[in-house]
C-alpha atoms as a PDB file:
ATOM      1  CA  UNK A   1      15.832 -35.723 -19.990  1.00  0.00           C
ATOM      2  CA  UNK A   2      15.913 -34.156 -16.641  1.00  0.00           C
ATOM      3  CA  UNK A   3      12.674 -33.270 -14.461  1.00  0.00           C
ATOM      4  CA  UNK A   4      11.515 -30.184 -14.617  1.00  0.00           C
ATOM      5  CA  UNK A   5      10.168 -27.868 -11.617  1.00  0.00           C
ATOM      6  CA  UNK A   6       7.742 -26.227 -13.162  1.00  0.00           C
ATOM      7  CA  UNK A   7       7.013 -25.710 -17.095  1.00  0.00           C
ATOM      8  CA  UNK A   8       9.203 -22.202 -17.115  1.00  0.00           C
ATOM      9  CA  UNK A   9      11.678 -23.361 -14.689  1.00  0.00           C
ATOM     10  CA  UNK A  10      15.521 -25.153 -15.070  1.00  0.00           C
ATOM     11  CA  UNK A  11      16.292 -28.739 -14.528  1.00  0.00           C
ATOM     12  CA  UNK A  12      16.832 -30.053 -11.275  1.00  0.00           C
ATOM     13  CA  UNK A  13      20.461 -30.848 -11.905  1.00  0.00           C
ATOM     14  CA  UNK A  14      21.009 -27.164 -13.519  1.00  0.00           C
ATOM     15  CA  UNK A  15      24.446 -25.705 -11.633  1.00  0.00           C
ATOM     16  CA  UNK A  16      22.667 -23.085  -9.076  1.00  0.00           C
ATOM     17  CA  UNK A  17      25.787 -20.790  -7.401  1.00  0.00           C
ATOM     18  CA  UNK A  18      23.742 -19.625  -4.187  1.00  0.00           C
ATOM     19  CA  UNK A  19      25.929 -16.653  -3.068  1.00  0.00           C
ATOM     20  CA  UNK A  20      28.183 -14.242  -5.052  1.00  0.00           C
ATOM     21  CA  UNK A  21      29.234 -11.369  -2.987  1.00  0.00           C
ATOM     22  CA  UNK A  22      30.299  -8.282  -5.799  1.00  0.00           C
ATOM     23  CA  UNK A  23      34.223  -7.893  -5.467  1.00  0.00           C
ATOM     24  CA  UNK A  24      34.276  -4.337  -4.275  1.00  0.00           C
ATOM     25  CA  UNK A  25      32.076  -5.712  -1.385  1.00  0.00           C
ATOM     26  CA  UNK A  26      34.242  -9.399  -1.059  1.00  0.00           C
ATOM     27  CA  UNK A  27      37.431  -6.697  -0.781  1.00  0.00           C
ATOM     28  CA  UNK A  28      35.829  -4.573   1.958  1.00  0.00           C
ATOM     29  CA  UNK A  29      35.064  -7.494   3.874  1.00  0.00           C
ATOM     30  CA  UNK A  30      38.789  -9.183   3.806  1.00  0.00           C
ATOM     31  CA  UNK A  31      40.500  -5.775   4.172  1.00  0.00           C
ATOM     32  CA  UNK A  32      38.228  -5.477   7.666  1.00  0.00           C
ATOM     33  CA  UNK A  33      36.373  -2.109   6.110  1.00  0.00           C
ATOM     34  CA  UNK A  34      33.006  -1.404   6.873  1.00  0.00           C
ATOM     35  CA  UNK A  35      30.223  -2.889   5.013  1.00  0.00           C
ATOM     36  CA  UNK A  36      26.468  -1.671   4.934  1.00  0.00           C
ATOM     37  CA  UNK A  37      23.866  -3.902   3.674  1.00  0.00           C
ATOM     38  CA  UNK A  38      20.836  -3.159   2.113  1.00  0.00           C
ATOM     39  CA  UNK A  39      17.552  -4.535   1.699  1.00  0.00           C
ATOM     40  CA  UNK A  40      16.030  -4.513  -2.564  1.00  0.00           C
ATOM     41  CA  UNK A  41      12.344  -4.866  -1.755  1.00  0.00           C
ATOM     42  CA  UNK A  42      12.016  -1.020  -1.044  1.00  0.00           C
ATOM     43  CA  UNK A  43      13.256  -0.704  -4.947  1.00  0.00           C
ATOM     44  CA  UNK A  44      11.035  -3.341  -5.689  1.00  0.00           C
ATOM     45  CA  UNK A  45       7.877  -3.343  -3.831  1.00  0.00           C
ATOM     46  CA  UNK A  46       7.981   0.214  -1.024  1.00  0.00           C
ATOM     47  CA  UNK A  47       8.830   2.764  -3.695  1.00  0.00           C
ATOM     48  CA  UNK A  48       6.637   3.950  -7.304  1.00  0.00           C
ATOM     49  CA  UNK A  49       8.476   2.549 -10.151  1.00  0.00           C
ATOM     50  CA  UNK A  50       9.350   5.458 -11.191  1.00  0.00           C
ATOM     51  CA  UNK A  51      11.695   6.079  -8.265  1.00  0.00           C
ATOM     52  CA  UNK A  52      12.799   2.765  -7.385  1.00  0.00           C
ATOM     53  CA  UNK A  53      16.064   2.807  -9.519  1.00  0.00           C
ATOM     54  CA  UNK A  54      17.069   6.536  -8.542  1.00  0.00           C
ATOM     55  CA  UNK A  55      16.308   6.020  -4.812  1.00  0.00           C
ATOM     56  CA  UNK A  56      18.470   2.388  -4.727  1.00  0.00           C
ATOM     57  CA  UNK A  57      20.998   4.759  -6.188  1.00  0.00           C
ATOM     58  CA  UNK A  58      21.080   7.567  -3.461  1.00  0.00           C
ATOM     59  CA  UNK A  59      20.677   5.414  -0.547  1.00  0.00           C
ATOM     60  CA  UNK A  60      23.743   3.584  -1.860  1.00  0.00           C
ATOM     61  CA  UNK A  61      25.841   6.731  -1.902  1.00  0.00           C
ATOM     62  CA  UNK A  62      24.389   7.264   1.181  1.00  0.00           C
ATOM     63  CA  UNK A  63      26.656   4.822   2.792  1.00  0.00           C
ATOM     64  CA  UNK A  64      29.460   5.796   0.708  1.00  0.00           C
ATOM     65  CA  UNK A  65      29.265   9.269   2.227  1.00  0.00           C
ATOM     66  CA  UNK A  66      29.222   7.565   5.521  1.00  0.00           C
ATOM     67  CA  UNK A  67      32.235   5.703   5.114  1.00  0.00           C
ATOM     68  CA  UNK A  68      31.077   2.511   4.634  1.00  0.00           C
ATOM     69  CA  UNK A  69      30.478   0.100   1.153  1.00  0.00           C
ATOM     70  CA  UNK A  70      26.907  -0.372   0.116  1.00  0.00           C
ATOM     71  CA  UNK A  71      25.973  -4.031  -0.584  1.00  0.00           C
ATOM     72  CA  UNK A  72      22.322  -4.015  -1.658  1.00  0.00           C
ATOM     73  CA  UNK A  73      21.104  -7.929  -1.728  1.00  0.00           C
ATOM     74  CA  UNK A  74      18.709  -9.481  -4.158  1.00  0.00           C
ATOM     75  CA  UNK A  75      18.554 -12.541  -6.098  1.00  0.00           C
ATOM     76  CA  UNK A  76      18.841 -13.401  -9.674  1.00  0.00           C
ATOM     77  CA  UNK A  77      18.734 -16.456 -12.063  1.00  0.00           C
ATOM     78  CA  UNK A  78      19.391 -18.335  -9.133  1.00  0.00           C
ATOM     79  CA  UNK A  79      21.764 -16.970  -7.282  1.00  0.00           C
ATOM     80  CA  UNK A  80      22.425 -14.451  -4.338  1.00  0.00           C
ATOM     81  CA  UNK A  81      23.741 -11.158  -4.896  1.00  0.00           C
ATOM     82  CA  UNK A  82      25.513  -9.475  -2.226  1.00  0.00           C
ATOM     83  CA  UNK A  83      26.177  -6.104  -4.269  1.00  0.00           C
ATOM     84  CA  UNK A  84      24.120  -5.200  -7.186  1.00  0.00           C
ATOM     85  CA  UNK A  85      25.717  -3.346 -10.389  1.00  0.00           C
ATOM     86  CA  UNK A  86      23.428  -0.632 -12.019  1.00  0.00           C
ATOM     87  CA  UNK A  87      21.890  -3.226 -14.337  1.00  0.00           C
ATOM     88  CA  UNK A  88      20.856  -4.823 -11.330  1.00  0.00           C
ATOM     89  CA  UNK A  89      19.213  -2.456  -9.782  1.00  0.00           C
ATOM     90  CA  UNK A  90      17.533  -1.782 -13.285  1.00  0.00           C
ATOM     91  CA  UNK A  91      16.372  -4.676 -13.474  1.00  0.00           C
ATOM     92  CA  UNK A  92      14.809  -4.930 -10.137  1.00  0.00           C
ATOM     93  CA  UNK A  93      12.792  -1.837 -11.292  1.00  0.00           C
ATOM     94  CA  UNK A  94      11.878  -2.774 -14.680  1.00  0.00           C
ATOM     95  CA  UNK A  95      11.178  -6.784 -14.413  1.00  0.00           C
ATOM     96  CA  UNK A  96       6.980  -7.115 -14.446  1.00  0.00           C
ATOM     97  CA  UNK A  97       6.941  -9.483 -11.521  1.00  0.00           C
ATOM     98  CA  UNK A  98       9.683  -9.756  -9.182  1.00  0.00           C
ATOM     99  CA  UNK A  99       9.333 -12.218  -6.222  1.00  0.00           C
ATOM    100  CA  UNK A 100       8.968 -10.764  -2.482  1.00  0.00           C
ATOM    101  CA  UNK A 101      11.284 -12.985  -0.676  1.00  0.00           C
ATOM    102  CA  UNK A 102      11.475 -13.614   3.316  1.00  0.00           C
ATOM    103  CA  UNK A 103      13.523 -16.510   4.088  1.00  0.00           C
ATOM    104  CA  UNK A 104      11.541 -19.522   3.430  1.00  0.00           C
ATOM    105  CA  UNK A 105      11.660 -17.924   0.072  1.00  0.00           C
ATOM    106  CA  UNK A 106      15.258 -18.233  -1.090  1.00  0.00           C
ATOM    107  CA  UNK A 107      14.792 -22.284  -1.983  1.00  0.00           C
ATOM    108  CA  UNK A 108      12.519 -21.536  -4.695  1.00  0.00           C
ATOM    109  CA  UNK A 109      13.262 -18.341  -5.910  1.00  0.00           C
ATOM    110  CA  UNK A 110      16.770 -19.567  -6.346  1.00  0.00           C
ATOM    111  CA  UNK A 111      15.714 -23.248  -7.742  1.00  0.00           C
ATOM    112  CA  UNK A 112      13.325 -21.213 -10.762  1.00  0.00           C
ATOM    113  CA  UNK A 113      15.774 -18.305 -11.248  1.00  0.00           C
ATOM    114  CA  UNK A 114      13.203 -15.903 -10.760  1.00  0.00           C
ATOM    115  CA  UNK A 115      14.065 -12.523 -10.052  1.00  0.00           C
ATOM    116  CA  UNK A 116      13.764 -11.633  -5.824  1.00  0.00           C
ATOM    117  CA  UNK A 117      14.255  -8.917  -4.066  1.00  0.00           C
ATOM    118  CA  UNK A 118      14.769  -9.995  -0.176  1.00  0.00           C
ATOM    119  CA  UNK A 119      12.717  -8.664   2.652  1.00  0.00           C
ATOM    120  CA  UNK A 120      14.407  -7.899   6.189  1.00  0.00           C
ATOM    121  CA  UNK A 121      14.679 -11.684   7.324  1.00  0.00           C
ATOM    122  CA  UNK A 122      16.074 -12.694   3.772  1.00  0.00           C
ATOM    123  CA  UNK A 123      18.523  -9.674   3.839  1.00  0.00           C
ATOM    124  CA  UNK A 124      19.543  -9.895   6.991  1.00  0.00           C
ATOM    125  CA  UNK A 125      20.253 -13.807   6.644  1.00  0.00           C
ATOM    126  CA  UNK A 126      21.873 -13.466   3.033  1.00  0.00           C
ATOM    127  CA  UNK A 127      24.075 -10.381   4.845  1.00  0.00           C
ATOM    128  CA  UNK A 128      25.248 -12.857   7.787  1.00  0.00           C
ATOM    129  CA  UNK A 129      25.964 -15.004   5.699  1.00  0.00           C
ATOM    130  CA  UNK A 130      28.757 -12.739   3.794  1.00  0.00           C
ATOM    131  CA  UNK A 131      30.335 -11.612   6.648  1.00  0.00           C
ATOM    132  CA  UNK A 132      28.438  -8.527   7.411  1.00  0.00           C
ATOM    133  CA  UNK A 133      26.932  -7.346  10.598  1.00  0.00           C
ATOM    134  CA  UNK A 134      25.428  -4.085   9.777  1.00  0.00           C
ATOM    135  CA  UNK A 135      22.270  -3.678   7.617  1.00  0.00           C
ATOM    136  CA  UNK A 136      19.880  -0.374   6.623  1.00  0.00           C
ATOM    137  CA  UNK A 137      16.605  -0.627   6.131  1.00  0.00           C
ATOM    138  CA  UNK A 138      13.351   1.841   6.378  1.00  0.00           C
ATOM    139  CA  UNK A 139      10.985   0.265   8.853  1.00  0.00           C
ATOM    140  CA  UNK A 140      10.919  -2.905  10.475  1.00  0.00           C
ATOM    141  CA  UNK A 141       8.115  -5.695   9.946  1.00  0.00           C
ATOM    142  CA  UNK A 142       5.999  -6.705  12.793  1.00  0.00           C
ATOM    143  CA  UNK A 143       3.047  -7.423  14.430  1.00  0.00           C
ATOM    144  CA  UNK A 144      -0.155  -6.852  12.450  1.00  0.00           C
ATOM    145  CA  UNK A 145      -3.217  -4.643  13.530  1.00  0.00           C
ATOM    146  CA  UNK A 146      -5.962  -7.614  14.432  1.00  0.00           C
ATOM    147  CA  UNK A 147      -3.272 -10.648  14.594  1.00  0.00           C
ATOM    148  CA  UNK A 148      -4.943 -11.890  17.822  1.00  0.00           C
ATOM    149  CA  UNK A 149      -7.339 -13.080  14.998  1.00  0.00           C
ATOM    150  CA  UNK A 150      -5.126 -13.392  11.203  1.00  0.00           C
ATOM    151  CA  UNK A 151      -1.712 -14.493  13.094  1.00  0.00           C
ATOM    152  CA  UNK A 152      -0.139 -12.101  11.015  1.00  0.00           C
ATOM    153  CA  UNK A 153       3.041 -11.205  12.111  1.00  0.00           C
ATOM    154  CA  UNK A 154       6.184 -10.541  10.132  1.00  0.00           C
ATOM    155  CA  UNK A 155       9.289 -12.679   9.671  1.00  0.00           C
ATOM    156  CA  UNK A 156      11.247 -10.157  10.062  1.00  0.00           C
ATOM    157  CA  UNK A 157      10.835 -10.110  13.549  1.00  0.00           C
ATOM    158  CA  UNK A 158      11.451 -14.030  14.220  1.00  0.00           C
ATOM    159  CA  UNK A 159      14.531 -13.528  12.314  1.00  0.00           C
ATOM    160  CA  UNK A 160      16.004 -11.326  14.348  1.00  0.00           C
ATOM    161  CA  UNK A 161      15.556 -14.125  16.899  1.00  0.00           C
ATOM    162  CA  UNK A 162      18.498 -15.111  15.882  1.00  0.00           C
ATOM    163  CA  UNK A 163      20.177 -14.094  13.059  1.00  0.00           C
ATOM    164  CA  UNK A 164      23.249 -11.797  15.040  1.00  0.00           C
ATOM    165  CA  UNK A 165      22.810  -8.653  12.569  1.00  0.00           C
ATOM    166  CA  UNK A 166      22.560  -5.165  13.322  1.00  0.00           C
ATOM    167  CA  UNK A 167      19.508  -3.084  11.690  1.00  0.00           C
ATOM    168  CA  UNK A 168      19.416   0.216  11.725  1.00  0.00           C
ATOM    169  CA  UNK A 169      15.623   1.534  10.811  1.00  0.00           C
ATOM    170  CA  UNK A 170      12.907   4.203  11.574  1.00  0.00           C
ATOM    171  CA  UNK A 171      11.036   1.751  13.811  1.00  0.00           C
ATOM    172  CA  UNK A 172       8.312  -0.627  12.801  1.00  0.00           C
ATOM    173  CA  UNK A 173       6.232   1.145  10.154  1.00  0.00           C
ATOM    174  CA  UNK A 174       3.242   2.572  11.882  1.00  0.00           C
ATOM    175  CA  UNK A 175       0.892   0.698   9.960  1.00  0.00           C
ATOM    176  CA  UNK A 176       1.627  -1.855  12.232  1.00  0.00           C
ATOM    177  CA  UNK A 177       0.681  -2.886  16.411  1.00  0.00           C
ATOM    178  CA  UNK A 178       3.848  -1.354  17.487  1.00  0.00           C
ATOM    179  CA  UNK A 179       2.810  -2.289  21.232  1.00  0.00           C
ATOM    180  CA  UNK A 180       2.747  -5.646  20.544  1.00  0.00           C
ATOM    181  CA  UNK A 181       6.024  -5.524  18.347  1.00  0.00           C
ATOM    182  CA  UNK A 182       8.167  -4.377  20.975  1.00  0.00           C
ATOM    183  CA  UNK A 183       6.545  -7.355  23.284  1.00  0.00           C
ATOM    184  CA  UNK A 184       7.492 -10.266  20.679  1.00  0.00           C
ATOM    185  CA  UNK A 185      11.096  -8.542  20.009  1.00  0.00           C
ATOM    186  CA  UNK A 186      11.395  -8.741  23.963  1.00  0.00           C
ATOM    187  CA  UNK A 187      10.253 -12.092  23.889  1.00  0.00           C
ATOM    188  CA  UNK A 188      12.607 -13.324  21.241  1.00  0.00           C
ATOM    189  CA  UNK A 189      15.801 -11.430  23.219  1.00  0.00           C
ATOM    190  CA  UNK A 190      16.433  -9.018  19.798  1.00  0.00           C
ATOM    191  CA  UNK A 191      18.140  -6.137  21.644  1.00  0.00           C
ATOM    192  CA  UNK A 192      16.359  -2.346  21.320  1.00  0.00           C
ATOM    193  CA  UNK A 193      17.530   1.159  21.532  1.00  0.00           C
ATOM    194  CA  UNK A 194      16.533   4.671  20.321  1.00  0.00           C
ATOM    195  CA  UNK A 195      18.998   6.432  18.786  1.00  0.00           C
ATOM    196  CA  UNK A 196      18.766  10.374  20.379  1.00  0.00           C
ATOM    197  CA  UNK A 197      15.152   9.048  21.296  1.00  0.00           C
ATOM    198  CA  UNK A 198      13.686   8.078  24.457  1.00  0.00           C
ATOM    199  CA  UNK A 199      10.873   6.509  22.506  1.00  0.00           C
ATOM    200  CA  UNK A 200      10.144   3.788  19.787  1.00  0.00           C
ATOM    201  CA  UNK A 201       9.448   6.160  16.162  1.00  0.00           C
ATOM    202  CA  UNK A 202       6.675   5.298  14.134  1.00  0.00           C
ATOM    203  CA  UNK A 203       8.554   5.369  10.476  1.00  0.00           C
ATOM    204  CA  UNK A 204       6.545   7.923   8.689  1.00  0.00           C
ATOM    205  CA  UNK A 205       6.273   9.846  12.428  1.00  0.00           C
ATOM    206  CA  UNK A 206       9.417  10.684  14.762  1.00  0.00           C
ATOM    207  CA  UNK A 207       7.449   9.824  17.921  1.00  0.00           C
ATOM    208  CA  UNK A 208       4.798   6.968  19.232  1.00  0.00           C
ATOM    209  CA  UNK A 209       3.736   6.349  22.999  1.00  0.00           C
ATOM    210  CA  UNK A 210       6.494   3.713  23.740  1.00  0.00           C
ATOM    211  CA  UNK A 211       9.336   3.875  25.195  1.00  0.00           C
ATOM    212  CA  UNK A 212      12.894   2.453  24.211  1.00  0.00           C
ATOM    213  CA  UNK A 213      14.570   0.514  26.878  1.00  0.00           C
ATOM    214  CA  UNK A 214      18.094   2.344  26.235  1.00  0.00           C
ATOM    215  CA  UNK A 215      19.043   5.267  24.083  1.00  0.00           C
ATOM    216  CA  UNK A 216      22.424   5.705  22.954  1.00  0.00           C
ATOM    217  CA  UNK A 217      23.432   9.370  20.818  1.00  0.00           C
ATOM    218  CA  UNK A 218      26.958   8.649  18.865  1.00  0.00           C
ATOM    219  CA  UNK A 219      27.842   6.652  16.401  1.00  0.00           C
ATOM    220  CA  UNK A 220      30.809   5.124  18.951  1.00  0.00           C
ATOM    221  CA  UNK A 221      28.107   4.448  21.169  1.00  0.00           C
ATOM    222  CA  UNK A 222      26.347   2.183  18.801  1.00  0.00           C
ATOM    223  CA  UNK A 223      29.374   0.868  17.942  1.00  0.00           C
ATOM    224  CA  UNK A 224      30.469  -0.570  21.717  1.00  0.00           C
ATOM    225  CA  UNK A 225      27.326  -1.608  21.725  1.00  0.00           C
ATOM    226  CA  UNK A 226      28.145  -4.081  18.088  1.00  0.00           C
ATOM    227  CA  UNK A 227      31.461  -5.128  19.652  1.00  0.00           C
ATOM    228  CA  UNK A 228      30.211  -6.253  23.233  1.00  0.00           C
ATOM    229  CA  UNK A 229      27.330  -8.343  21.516  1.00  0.00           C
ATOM    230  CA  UNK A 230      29.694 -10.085  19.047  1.00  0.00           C
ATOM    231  CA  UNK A 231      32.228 -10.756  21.654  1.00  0.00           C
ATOM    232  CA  UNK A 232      29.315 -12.676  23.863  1.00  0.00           C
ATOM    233  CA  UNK A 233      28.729 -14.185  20.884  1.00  0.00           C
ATOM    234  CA  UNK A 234      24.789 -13.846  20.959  1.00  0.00           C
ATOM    235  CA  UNK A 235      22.644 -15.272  18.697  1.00  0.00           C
ATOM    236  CA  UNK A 236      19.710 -12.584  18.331  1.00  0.00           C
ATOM    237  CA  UNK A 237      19.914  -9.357  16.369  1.00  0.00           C
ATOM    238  CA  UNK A 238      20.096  -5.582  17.617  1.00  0.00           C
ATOM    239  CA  UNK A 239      17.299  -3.009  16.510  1.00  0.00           C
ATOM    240  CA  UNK A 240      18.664   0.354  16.331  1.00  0.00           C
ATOM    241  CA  UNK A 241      15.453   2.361  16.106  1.00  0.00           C
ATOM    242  CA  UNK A 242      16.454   6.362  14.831  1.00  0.00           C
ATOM    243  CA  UNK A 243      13.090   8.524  14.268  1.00  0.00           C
ATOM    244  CA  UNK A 244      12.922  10.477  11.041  1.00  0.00           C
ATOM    245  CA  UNK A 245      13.685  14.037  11.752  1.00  0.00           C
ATOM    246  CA  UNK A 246      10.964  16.054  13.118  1.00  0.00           C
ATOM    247  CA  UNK A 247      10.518  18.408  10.385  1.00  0.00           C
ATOM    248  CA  UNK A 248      10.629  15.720   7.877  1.00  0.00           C
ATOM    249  CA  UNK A 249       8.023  13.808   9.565  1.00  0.00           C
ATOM    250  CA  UNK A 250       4.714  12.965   8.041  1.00  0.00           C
ATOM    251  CA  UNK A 251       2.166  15.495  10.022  1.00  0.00           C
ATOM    252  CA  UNK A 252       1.506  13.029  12.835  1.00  0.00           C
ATOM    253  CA  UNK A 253      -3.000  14.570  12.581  1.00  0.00           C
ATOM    254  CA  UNK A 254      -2.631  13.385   8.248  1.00  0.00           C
ATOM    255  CA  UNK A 255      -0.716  10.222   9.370  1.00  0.00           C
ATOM    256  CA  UNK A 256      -3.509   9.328  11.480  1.00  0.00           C
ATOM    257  CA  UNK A 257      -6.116  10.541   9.533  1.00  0.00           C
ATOM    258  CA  UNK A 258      -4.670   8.216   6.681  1.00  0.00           C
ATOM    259  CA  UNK A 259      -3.764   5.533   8.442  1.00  0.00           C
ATOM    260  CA  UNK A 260      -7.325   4.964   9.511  1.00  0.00           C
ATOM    261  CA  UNK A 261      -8.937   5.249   6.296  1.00  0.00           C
ATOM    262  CA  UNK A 262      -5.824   2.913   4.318  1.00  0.00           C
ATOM    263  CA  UNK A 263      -7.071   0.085   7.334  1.00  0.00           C
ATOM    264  CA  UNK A 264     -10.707  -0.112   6.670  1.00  0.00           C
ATOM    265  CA  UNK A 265      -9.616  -0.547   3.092  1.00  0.00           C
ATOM    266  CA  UNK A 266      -7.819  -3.211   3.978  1.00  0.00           C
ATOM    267  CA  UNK A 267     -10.379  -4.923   5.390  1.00  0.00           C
ATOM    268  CA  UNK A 268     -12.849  -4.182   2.563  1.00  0.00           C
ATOM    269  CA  UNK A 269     -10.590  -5.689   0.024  1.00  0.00           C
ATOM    270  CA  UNK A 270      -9.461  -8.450   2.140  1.00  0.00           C
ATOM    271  CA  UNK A 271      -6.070  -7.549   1.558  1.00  0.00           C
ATOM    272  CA  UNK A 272      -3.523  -9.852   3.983  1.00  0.00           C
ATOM    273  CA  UNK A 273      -0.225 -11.022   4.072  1.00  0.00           C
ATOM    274  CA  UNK A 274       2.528  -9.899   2.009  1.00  0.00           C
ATOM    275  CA  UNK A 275       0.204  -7.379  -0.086  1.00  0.00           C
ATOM    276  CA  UNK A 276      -0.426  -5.664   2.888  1.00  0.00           C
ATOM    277  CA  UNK A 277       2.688  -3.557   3.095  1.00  0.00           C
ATOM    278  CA  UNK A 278       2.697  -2.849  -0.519  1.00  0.00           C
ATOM    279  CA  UNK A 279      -1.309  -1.396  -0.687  1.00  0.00           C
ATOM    280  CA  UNK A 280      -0.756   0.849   2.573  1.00  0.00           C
ATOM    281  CA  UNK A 281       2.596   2.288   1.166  1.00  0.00           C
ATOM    282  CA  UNK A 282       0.411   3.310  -2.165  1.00  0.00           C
ATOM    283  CA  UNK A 283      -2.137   4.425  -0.263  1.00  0.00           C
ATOM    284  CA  UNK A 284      -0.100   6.765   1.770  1.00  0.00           C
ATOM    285  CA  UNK A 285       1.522   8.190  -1.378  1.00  0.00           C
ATOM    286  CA  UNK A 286      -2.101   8.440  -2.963  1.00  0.00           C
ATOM    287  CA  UNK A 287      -3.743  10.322  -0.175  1.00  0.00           C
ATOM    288  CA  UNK A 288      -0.937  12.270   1.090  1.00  0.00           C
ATOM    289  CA  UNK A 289       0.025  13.788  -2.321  1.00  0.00           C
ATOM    290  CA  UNK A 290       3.398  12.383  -2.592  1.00  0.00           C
ATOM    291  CA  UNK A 291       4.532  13.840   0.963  1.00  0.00           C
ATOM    292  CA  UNK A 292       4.895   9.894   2.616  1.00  0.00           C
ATOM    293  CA  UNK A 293       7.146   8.990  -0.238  1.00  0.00           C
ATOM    294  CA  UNK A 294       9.488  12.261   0.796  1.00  0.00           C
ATOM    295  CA  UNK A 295       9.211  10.914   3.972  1.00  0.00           C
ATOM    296  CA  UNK A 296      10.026   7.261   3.576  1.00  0.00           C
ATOM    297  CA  UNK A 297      12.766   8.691   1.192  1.00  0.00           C
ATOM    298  CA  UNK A 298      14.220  10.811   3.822  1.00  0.00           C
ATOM    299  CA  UNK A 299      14.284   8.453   6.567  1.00  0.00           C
ATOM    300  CA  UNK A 300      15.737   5.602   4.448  1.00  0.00           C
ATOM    301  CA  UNK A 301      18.583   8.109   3.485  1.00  0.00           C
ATOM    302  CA  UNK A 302      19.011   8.724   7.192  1.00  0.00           C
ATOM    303  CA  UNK A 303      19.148   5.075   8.320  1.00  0.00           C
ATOM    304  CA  UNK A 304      21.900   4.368   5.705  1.00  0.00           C
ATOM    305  CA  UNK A 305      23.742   7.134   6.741  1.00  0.00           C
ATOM    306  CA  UNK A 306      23.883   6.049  10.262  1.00  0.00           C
ATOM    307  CA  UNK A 307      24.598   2.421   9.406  1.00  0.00           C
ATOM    308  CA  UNK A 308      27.477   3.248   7.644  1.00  0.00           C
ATOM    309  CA  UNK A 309      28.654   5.834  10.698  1.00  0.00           C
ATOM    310  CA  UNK A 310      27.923   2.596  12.649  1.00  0.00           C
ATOM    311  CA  UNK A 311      29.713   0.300  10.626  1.00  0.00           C
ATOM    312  CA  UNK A 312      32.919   2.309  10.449  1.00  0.00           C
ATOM    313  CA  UNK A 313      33.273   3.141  13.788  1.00  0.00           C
ATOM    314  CA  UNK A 314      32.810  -0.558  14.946  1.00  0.00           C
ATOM    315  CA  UNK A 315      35.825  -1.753  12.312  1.00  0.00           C
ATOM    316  CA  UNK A 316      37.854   0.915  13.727  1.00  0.00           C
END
């Protein structure tokens, strides 16, 4: 009788098929047409249940509008999906537990066939992986408030470090030390630049304090900007950082007003690591009466549209 991993999980020998890409996405890819992927943990984990499954849905069509073929990642009974069906994405809402994974995740979510939905770094390794160099997301991870003390910094950004993918996002989500962000992505050589925006956004606000050391304002733009990089051949990612629209913003006085409140509540439920995201996303919602999750809807919607404008234009 073979070992077990754990008393709910397969035998070590079970057949595990790591990556399947969906055919509609395997067909883009060969035929040279634009793929856009996308991450699962905002159905999972960044959105109320109750939305998850809808908003998965209209961020896909999204890219589909924008000329490009969705391929939303996530894993399941021990295998990588590149491309999710709508019972997929169902299940991704409706599963009780389903496993936050960043890269040094994927071993054993895949060995115990749990159900995963990949963060940034898993997504955009799973996505390079494929064959595709353009991925949408909402905000990207980062440096934590106080990690001169916790060492709490996201994956996400050592990823990028070199994994050569393009991400297209509303900055680093505010709840983070955006400063100090932009220092460790210069430090790792990920590439930066605003999109119509001299400055780094803030996710839930179109504007912070820092600037962007290039701005670029077309889609062909961006795209030059995809070919020269994969024709040098260099290992680190590109941040494409395009603010939420201004009158879809988050009040930037309610944002901060929030924002300091949802922090001393982390600290006085010692809330760290992965849960952090998770409890300042329902706070938001909680105390801003629904008006972040319009936000984070709106800017999501954006950055897929823009990926897939991206996308096409650099496979043209």
């Amino acid at each position: 009788m073979s070992e077990q991993l754990s008393p709910a999980g397969p035998p070590v020998d079970a057949p595990i098929a790591p990556i399947v890409v969906r055919a509609d996405v395997a067909d883009a890819l060969a035929a040279g047409r634009p793929v856009v992927a996308l991450e699962s943990t905002i159905i999972s984990h960044g959105l109320p249940k109750d939305s998850g499954f809808e908003v998965a849905g209209q961020i896909e069509q999204a890219v589909r509008d924008g000329g490009a073929t969705p391929a939303t990642i996530a894993l399941f009974d021990g295998t990588a999906h590149i491309g999710l069906d709508e019972q997929q994405r169902r299940e991704l809402v409706d599963t009780p537990e389903v496993a936050k994974a960043s890269i040094r995740d994927l071993p054993m979510v895949l060995a115990t066939r749990a159900v995963g939905a990949t963060t940034v770094a898993a997504t955009s390794y799973l996505a390079v992986k494929a064959g595709i160099e353009v991925f949408a997301t909402g905000g990207l991870g980062g440096v934590h408030r106080e990690a001169a003390d916790s060492w709490d910094e996201s994956a996400d950004l050592y990823a990028l470090g070199q994994i050569p993918i393009t991400v297209v996002c509303a900055g680093a989500k505010s709840i983070l030390d955006i400063p100090a962000t932009l220092e460790r992505l210069e430090s790792l050589s990920v590439g930066v630049v605003g999109y119509r925006t001299d400055v780094f956004p803030g996710f839930y606000v179109s504007r912070t304090d820092h600037p962007v050391p290039w701005t670029v304002n077309t889609p062909d733009e961006l795209a030059a900007l995809v070919r020269v990089r994969r024709e040098l051949g260099l290992p680190q990612g590109l941040v494409v950082a395009n603010p939420i629209a201004e009158d879809r913003q988050l009040d930037p006085a309610v944002h901060d007003a929030v924002l300091a409140e949802a922090l001393e509540g982390l600290q006085r439920n010692n809330i760290s690591g992965k849960d952090v995201t998770p409890y300042l996303l329902a706070y938001f919602h909680e105390h801003t009466e629904g008006a972040s999750l319009r936000a984070n809807i709106d800017l999501v919607l954006a950055n897929a549209r823009l990926a897939a404008e991206l996308a096409a234009a650099a496979a043209g």
